[in-house]
Protein backbone atom coordinates (compact mmCIF):
# COMPACT_ATOMS: atom_id res chain seq x y z
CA UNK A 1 0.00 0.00 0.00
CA UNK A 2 2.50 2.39 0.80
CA UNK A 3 4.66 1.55 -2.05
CA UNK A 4 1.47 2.40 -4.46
CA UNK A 5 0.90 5.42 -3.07
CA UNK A 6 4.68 6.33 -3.49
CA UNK A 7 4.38 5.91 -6.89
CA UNK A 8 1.27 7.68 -7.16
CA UNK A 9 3.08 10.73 -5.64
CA UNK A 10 6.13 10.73 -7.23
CA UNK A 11 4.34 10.33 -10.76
CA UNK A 12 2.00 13.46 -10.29
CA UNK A 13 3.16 16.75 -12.09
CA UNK A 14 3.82 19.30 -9.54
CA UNK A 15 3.96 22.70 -9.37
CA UNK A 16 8.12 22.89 -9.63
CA UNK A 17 8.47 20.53 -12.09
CA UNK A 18 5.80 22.57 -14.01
CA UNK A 19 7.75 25.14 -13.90
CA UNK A 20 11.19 23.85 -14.60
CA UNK A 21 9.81 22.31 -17.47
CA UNK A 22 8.48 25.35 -18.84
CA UNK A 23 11.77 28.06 -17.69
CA UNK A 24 14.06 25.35 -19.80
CA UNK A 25 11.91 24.77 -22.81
CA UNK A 26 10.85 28.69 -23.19
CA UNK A 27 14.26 29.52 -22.44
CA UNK A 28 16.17 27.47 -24.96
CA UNK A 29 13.67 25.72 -26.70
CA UNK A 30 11.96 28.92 -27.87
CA UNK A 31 14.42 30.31 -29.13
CA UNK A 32 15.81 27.62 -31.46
CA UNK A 33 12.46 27.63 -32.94
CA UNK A 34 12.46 30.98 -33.38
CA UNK A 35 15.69 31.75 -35.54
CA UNK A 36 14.81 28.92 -37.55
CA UNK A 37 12.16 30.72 -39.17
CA UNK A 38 13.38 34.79 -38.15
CA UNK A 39 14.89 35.81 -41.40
CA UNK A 40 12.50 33.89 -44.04
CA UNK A 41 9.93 37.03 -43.79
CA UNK A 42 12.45 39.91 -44.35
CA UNK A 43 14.94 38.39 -46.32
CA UNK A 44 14.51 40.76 -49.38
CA UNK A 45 14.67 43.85 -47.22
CA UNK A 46 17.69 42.15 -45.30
CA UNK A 47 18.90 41.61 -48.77
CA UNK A 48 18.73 44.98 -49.62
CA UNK A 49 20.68 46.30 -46.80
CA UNK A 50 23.31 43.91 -47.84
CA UNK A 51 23.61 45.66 -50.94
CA UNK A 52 23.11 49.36 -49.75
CA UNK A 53 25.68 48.45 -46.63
CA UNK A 54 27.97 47.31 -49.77
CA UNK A 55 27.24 50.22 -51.67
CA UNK A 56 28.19 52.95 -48.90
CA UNK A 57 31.68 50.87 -49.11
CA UNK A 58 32.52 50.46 -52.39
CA UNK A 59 30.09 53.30 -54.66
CA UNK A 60 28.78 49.97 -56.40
CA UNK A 61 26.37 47.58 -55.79
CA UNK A 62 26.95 43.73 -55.32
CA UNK A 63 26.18 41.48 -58.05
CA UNK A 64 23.29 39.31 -58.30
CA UNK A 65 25.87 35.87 -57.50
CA UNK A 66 27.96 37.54 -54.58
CA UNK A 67 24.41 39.03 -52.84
CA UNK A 68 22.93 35.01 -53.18
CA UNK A 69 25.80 33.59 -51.86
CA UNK A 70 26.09 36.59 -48.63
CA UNK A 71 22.48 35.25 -48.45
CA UNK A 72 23.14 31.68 -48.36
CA UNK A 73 26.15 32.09 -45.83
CA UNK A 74 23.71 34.08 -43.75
CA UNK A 75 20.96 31.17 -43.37
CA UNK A 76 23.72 28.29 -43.73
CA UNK A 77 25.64 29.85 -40.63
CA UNK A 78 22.64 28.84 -38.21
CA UNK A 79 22.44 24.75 -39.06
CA UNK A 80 26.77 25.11 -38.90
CA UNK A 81 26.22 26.75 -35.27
CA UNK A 82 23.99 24.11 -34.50
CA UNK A 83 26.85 21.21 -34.89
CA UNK A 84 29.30 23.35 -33.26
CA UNK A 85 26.98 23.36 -30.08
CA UNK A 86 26.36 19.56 -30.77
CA UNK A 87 29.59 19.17 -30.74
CA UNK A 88 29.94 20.93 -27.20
CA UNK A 89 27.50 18.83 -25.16
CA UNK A 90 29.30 16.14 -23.79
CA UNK A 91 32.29 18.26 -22.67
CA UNK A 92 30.02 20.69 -21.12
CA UNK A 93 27.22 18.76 -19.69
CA UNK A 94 29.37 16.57 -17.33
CA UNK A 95 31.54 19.39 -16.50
CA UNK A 96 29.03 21.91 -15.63
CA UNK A 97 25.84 19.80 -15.71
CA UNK A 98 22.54 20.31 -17.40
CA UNK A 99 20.98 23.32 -15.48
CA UNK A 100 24.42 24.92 -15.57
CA UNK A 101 24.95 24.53 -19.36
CA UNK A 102 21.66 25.34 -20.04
CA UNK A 103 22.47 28.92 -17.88
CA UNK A 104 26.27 29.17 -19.88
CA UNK A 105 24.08 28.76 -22.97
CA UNK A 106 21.74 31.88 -22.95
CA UNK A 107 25.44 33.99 -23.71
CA UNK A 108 25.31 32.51 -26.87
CA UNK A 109 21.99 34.48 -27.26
CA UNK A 110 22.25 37.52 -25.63
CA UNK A 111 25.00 38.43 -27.52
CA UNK A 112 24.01 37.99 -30.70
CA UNK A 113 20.87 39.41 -30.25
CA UNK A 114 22.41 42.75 -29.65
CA UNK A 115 24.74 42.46 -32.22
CA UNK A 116 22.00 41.61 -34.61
CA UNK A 117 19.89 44.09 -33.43
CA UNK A 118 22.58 46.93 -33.59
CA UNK A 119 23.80 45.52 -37.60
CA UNK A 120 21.74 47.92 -38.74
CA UNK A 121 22.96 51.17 -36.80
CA UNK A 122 26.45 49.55 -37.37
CA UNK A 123 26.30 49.25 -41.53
CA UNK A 124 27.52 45.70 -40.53
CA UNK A 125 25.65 42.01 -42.32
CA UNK A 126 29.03 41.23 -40.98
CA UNK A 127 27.43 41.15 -37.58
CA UNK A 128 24.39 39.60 -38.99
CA UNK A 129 26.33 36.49 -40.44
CA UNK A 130 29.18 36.23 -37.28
CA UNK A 131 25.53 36.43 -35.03
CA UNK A 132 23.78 33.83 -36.98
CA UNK A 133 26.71 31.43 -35.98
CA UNK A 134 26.75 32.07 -32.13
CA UNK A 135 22.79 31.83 -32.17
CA UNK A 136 23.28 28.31 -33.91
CA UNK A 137 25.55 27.16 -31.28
CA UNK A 138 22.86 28.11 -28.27
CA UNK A 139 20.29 26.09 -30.74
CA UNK A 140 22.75 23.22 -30.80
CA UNK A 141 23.15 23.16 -27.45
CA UNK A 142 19.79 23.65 -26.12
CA UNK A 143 18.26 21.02 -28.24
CA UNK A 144 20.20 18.94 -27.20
CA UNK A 145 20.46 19.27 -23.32
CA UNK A 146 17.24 20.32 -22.46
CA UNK A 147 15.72 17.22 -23.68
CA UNK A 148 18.42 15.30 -21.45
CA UNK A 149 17.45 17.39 -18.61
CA UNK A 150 13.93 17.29 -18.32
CA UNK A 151 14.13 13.66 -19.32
CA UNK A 152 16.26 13.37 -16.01
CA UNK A 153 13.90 15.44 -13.98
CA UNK A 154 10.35 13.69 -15.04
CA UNK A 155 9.09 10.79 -13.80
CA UNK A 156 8.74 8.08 -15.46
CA UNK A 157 5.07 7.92 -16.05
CA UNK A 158 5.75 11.64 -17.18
CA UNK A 159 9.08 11.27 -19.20
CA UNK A 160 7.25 11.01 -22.85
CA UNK A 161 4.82 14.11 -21.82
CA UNK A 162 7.52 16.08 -20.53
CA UNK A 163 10.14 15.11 -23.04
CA UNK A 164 7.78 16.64 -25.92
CA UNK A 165 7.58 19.89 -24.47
CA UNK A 166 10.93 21.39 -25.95
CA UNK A 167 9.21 20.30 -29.16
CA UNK A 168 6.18 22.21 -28.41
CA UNK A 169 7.89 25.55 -28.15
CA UNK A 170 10.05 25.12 -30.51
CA UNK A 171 7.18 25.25 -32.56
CA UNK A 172 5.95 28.03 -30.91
CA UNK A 173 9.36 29.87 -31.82
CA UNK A 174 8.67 29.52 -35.59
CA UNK A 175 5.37 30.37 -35.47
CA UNK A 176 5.77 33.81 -33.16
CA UNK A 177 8.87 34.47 -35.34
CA UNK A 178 6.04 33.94 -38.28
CA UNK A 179 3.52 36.00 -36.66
CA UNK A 180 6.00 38.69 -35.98
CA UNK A 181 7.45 38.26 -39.58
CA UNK A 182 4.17 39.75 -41.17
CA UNK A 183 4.96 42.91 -43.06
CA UNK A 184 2.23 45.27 -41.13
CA UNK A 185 4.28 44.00 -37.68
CA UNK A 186 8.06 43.43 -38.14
CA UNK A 187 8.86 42.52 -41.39
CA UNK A 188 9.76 46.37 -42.38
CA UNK A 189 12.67 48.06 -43.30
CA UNK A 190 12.73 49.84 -39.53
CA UNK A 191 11.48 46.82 -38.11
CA UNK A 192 13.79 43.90 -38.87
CA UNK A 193 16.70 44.50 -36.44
CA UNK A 194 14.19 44.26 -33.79
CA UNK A 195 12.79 41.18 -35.19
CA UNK A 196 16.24 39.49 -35.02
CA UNK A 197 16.64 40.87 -31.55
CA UNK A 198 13.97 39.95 -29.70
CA UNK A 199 16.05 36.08 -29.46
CA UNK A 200 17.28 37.32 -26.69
CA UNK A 201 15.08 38.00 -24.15
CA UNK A 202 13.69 34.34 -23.64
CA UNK A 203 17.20 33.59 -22.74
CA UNK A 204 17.71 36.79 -20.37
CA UNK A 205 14.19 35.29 -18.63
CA UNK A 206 15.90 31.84 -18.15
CA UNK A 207 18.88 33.20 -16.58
CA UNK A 208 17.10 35.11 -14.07
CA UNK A 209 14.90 32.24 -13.48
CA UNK A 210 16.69 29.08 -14.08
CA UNK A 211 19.01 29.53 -11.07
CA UNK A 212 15.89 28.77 -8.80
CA UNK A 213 15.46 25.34 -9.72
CA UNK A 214 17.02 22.16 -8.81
CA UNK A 215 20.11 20.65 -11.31
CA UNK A 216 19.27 16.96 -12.37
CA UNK A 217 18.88 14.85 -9.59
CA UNK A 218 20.67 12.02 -11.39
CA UNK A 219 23.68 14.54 -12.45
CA UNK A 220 24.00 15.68 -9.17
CA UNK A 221 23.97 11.57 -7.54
CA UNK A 222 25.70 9.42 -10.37
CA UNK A 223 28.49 12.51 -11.72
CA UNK A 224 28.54 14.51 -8.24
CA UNK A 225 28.58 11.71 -5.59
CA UNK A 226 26.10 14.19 -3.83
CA UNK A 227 23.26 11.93 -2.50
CA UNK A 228 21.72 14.39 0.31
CA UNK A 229 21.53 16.94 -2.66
CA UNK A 230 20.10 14.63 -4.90
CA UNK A 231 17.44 13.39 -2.01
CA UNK A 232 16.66 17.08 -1.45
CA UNK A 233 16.22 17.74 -5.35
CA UNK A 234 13.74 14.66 -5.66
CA UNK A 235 11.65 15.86 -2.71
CA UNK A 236 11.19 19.29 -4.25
CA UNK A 237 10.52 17.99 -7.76
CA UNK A 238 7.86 15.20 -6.57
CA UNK A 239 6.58 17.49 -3.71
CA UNK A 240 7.03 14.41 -1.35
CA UNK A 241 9.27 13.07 1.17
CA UNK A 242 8.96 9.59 -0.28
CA UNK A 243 11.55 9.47 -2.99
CA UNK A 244 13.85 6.47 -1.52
CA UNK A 245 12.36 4.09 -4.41
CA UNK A 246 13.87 6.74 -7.02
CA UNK A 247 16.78 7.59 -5.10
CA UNK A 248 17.24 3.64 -4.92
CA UNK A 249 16.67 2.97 -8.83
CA UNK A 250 19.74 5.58 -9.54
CA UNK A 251 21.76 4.23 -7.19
CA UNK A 252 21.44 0.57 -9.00
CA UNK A 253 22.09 2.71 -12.75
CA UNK A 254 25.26 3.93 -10.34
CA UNK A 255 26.56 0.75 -9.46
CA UNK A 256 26.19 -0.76 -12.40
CA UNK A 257 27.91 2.13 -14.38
CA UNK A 258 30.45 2.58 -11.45
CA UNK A 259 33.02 -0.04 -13.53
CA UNK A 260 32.63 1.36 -16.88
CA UNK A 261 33.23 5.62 -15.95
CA UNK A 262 32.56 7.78 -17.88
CA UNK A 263 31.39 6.90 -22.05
CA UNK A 264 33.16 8.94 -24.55
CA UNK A 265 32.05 9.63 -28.26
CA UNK A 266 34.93 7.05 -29.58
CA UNK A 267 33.87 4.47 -26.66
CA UNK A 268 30.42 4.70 -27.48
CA UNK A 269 30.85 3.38 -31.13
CA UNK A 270 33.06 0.21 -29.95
CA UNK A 271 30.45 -0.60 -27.22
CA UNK A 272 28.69 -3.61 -28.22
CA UNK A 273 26.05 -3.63 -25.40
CA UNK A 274 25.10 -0.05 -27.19
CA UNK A 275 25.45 -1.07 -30.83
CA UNK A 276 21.91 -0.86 -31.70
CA UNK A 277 21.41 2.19 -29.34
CA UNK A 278 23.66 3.94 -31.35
CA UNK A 279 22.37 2.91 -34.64
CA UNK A 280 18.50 3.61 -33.67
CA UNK A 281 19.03 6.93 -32.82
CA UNK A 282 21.87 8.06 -35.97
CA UNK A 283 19.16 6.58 -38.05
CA UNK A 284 15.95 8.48 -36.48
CA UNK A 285 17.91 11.81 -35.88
CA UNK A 286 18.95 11.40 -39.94
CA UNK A 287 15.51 10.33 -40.78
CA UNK A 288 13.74 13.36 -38.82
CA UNK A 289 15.91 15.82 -40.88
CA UNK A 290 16.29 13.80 -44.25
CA UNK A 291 12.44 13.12 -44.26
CA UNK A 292 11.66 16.23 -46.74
CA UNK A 293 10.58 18.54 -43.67
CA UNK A 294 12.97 21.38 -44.61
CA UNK A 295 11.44 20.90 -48.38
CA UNK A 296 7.50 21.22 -47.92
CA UNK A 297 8.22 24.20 -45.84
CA UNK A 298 10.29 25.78 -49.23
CA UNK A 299 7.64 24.35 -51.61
CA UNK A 300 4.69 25.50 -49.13
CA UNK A 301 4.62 29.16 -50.38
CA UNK A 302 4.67 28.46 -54.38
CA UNK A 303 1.67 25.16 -53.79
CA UNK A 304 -0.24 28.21 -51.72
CA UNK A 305 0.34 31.11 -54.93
CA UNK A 306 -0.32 28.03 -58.00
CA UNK A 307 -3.60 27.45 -55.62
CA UNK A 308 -4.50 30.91 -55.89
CA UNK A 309 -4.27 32.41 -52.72
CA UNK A 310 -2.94 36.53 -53.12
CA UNK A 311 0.56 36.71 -53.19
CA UNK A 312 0.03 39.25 -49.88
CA UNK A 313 -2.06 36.61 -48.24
CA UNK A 314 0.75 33.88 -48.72
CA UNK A 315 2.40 35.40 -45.23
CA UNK A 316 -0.92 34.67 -43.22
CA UNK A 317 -1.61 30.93 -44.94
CA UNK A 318 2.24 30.55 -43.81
CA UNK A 319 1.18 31.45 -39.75
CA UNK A 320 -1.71 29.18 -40.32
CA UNK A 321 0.31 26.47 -41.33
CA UNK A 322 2.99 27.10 -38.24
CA UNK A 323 -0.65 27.25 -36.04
CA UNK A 324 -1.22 23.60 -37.01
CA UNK A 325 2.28 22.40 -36.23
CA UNK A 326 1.68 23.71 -32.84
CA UNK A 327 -1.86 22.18 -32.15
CA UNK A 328 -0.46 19.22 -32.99
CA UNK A 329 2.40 19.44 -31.04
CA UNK A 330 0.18 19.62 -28.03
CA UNK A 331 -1.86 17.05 -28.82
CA UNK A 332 1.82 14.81 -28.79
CA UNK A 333 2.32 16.07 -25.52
CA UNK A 334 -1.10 14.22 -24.46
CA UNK A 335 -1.05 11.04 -26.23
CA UNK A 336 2.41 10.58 -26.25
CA UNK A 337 2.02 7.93 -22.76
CA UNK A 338 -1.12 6.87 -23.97
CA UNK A 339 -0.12 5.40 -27.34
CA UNK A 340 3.58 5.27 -26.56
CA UNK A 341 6.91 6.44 -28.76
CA UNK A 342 7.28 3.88 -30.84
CA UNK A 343 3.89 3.83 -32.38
CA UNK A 344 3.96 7.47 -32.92
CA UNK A 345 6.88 7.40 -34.50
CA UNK A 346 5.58 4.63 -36.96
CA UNK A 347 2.37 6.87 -37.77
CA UNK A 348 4.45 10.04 -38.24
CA UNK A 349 6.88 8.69 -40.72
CA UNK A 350 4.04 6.71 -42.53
CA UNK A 351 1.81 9.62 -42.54
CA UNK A 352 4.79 11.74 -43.51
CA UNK A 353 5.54 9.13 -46.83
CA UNK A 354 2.18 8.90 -48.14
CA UNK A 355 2.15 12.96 -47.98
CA UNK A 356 4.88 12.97 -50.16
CA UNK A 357 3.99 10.27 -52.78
CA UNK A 358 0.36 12.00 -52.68
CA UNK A 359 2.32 15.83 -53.66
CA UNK A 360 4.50 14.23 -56.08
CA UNK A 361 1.36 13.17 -58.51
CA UNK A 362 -0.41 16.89 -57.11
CA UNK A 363 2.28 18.82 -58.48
CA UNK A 364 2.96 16.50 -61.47
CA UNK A 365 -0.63 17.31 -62.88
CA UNK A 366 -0.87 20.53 -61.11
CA UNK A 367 -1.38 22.26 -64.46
CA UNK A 368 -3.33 19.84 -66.61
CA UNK A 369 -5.73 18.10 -63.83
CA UNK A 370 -8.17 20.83 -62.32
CA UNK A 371 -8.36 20.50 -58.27
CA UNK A 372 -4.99 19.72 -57.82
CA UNK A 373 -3.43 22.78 -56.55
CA UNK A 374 -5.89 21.97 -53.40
CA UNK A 375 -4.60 18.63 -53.36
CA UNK A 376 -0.96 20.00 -53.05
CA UNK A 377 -2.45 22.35 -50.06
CA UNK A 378 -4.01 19.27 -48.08
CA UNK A 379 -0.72 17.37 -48.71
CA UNK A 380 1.56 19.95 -47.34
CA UNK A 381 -0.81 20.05 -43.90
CA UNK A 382 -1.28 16.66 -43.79
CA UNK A 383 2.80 16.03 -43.61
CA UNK A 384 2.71 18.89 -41.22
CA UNK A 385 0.24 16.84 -39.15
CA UNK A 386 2.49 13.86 -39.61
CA UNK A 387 5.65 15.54 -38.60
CA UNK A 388 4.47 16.97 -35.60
CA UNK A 389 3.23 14.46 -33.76
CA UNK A 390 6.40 12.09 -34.95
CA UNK A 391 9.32 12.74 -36.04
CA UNK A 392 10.03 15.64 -34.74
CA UNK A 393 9.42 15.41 -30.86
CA UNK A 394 9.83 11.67 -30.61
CA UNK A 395 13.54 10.94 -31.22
CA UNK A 396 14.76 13.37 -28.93
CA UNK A 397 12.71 12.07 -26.34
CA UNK A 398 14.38 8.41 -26.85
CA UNK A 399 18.03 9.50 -26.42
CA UNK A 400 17.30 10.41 -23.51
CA UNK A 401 15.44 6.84 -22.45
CA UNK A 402 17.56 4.06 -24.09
CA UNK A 403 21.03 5.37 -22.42
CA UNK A 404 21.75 5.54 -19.10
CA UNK A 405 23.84 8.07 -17.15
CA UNK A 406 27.14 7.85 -18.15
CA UNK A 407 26.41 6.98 -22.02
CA UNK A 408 23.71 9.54 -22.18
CA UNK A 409 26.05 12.56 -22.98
CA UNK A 410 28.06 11.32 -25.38
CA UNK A 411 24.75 10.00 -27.15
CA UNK A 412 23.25 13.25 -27.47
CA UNK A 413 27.00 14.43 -29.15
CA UNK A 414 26.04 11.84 -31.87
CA UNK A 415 22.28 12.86 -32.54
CA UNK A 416 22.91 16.07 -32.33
CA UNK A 417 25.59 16.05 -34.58
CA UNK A 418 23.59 13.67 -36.80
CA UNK A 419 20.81 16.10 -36.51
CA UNK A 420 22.66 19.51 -37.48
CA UNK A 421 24.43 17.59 -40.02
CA UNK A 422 21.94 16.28 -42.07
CA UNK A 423 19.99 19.75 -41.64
CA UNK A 424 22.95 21.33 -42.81
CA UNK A 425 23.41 18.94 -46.30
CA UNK A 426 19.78 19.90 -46.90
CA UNK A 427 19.99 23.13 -46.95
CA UNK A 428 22.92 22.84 -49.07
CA UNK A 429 22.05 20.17 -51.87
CA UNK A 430 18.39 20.41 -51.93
CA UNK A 431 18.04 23.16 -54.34
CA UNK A 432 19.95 21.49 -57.01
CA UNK A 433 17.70 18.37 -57.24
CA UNK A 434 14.89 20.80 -56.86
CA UNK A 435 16.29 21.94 -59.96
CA UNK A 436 16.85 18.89 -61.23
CA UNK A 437 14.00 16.62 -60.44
CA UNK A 438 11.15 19.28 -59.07
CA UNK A 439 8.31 17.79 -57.90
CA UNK A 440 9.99 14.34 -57.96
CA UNK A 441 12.21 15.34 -55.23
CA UNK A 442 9.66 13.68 -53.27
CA UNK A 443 9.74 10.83 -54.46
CA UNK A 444 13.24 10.59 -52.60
CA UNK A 445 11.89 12.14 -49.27
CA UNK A 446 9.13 8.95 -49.24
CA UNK A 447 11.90 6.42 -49.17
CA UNK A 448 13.53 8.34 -46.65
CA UNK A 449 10.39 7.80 -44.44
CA UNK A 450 9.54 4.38 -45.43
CA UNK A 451 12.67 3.18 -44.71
CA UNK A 452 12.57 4.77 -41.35
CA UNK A 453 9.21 3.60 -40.92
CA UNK A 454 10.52 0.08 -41.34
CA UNK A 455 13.52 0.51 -39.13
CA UNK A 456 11.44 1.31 -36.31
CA UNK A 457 9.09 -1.46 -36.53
CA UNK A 458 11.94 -4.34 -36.45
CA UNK A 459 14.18 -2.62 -33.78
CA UNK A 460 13.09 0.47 -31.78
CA UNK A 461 11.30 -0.78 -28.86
CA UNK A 462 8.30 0.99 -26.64
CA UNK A 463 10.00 2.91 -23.60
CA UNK A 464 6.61 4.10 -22.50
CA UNK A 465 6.24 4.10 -18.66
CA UNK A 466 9.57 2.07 -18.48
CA UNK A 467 12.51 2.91 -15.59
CA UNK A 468 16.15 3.30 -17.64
CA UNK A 469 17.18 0.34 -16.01
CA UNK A 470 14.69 -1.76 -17.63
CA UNK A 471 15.15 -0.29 -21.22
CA UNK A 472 18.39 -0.99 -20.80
CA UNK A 473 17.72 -4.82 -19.99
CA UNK A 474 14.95 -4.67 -23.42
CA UNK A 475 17.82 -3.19 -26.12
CA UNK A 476 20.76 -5.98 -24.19
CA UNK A 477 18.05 -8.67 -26.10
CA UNK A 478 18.47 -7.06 -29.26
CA UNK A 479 22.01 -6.58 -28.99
CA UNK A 480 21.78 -10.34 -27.95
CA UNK A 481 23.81 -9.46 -24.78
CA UNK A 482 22.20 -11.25 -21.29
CA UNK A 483 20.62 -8.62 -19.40
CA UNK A 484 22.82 -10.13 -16.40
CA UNK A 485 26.37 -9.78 -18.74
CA UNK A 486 24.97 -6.08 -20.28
CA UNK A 487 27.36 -3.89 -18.15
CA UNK A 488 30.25 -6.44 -18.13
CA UNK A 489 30.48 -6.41 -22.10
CA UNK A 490 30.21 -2.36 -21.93
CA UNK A 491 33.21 -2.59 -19.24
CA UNK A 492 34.78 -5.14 -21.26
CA UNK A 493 34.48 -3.15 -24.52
CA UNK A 494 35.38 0.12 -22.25
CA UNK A 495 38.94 -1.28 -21.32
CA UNK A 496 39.59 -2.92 -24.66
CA UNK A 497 38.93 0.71 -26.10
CA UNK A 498 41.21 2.32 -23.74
CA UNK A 499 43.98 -0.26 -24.70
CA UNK A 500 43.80 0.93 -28.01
């Protein structure tokens, strides 16, 4: 009796843990959101400060190539950020653990946010491009430790809920960044330095706030040795003084990652007990990014103009389309522990495949079948629909559960990296087979998602509801390990790594 009602305590959201969740996510979260979608509104007026900034210089404006490829640096500098910061994770999450890093972070968007907010004063897209760097590397860090830190803070009962949130206002970020973006609000030639600027005060909230709330209760046991600290963070979080059960399932994740120290990048790719670990999440982190998402957002204005809507309309079709990624964000957040990650992860990719088979045949008769501009409108929302509730919250959310403590950093280095990455080569080759195969670029996009869709199925397991320990024990089956042997192969590998 008393052990039920433990667990009933300790799995109730409370007020702190609320909070936390939101002061991280708005914080960091927010923001990455939010300068992934800043400069798409007044590009053409950014554009043409580029070239006026150039003419005050020189007496002669830039040339139709050099002012593309300023532009193309400028929006290419924010994915390269974001691997920097990947790259940064490990290093600084065990060093300065997740709350702390998380506090470190918000420089690296304060500080471009005045310096893009003053480029204009200062006759600088120098500062614009050097800004859109820095604010990639808080992106590449936030999204990649505050999904590790709420993960650590939530129980488990709470862990998929929770662990969607960061999604949630990240989504949020685009679509205030779209709102804002409208040319009767920001998107004006006086307006766009303050549009770029505003970045920073989510982060200046965070640090103000963030300092009030506990660090990760498993950082501050497993990494600190600080068990009183740890107790007193738990009680706080679960608003209860009955936390020995959790304080008892880290300390068995301690002792049995006591042997093995601390997982490295290079360790965690000769680990066999965290072979298909590794693999599962490379391949849902490149699937998330690879899956065409970047591309129906680029294609999503010219479908809305060939249906008909006003060119000046476009803008508010665009915040409509960011509204629906964000209603069904929340409704991830809700039936995330009631139908679990795994199946939501097979829907979203299989939603997300037939969306783009469907758009390929739209566009391809877009001009000689009549109806299918509408077609093309209900595709591009319906792989909205698909993404959102998916591939883009999910993965996240399952580094954090299939690795334990020591591995976990390290595994976020990879995804992240993997992430940014494949963003990143995107960006970079996806107008040339636009150009090369238009609306058949699709095509490739749907085997991108069906083979991710089939992935998942044979290997990634459910992790709903489930302590770390015991998805731990579930992926040593599939890497046909005994759950008994697990940690003595990941020791074993450990040493045999450090030997070489």
């Amino acid at each position: 009796m008393e052990s039920s009602e433990q667990s009933k305590t300790q799995g109730r959201l409370t007020l702190l843990l609320g909070l936390a969740t939101l002061v991280a996510a708005f914080g960091s979260s927010f923001q990455y959101g939010y300068n992934v979608a800043v400069i798409n509104s007044p590009s053409e007026i950014m554009q043409d400060f580029y070239n006026q900034t150039y003419y005050k210089r020189t007496s002669e404006y830039m040339g139709s190539t050099v002012l593309t490829l300023l532009w193309s640096i400028s929006v290419s500098m924010f994915p390269l950020g974001g691997l920097l910061g990947s790259l940064m994770v490990a290093p600084m999450v065990n060093k300065c653990g997740r709350k702390g890093t998380l506090l470190i972070n918000n420089i690296f968007s304060i500080v471009p946010a005045i310096l893009m907010g003053c480029s204009k004063v200062a006759q600088s897209y120098e500062l614009i491009i050097f800004s859109r760097i820095v604010v990639g590397i808080c992106a590449g860090l936030s999204s990649n430790v505050v999904p590790m830190y709420l993960g650590e803070l939530a129980p488990k009962n709470l862990r998929g809920a929770i662990g969607v949130i960061p999604q949630l206002f990240i989504t949020i970020g685009i679509l205030v960044a779209q709102i804002f973006g409208i040319r009767s609000i920001l998107a004006s030639e006086k307006g766009w330095p303050i549009l770029l600027g505003l970045t920073g005060i989510p982060a200046a909230m965070q640090l103000l706030l963030l300092p009030f709330f506990p660090e990760s209760p498993r950082y501050t046991l497993i990494q600190k040795g600080d068990e009183e600290g740890a107790r007193k963070a738990l009680k706080k979080l679960r608003d209860s003084d009955n936390v020995e059960a959790e304080i008892e399932e880290i300390h068995m994740e301690d002792e049995m990652e006591k042997a093995a120290g601390r997982v490295s990048v290079l360790k965690l790719f000769t680990i066999k007990s965290l072979r298909w670990q590794l693999i599962s999440i490379i391949i849902l982190m490149a699937g998330q990014q690879l899956s065409g998402v970047n591309a129906v957002y680029y294609y999503a204005d010219q479908i809305y103009r060939e249906a008909g809507v006003a060119v000046n309309d476009v803008q508010y079709v665009t915040v409509g389309t960011g509204a629906v990624n964000v209603v069904m964000t929340i409704l991830a957040v809700f039936i995330v522990e009631l139908l679990g990650r795994r199946l939501l992860i097979l829907i979203g990719f299989s939603v997300c495949c037939l969306a783009c088979i469907v758009l390929t045949i739209a566009l391809s008769l877009q001009n000689t079948v009549t109806g299918m501009p509408y077609v093309s409108i209900a595709c591009v929302i319906t792989y909205v629909v698909g993404h959102a509730i998916g591939p883009s919250p999910i993965p996240s959310l399952i580094i954090t559960e299939i690795f334990l403590q020591s591995s976990r950093p390290a595994a976020f280095m990879v995804g992240g990296t993997v992430h940014w990455l494949s963003n990143f080569l995107v960006g970079l080759i996806f107008p040339f087979i636009q150009a090369g195969l238009g609306a058949y670029s699709f095509i490739i996009f749907a085997v991108i998602c069906l083979l991710t869709t089939i992935y998942s199925y044979f290997i990634v397991p459910e992790t709903k509801a489930k302590t770390f320990m015991e998805i731990n024990q579930i992926f040593a089956k599939i890497n046909k390990v005994s759950e008994v042997q697990a940690e003595k192969h990941e020791l074993k590998d450990v040493k045999s790594s450090a030997l070489l």
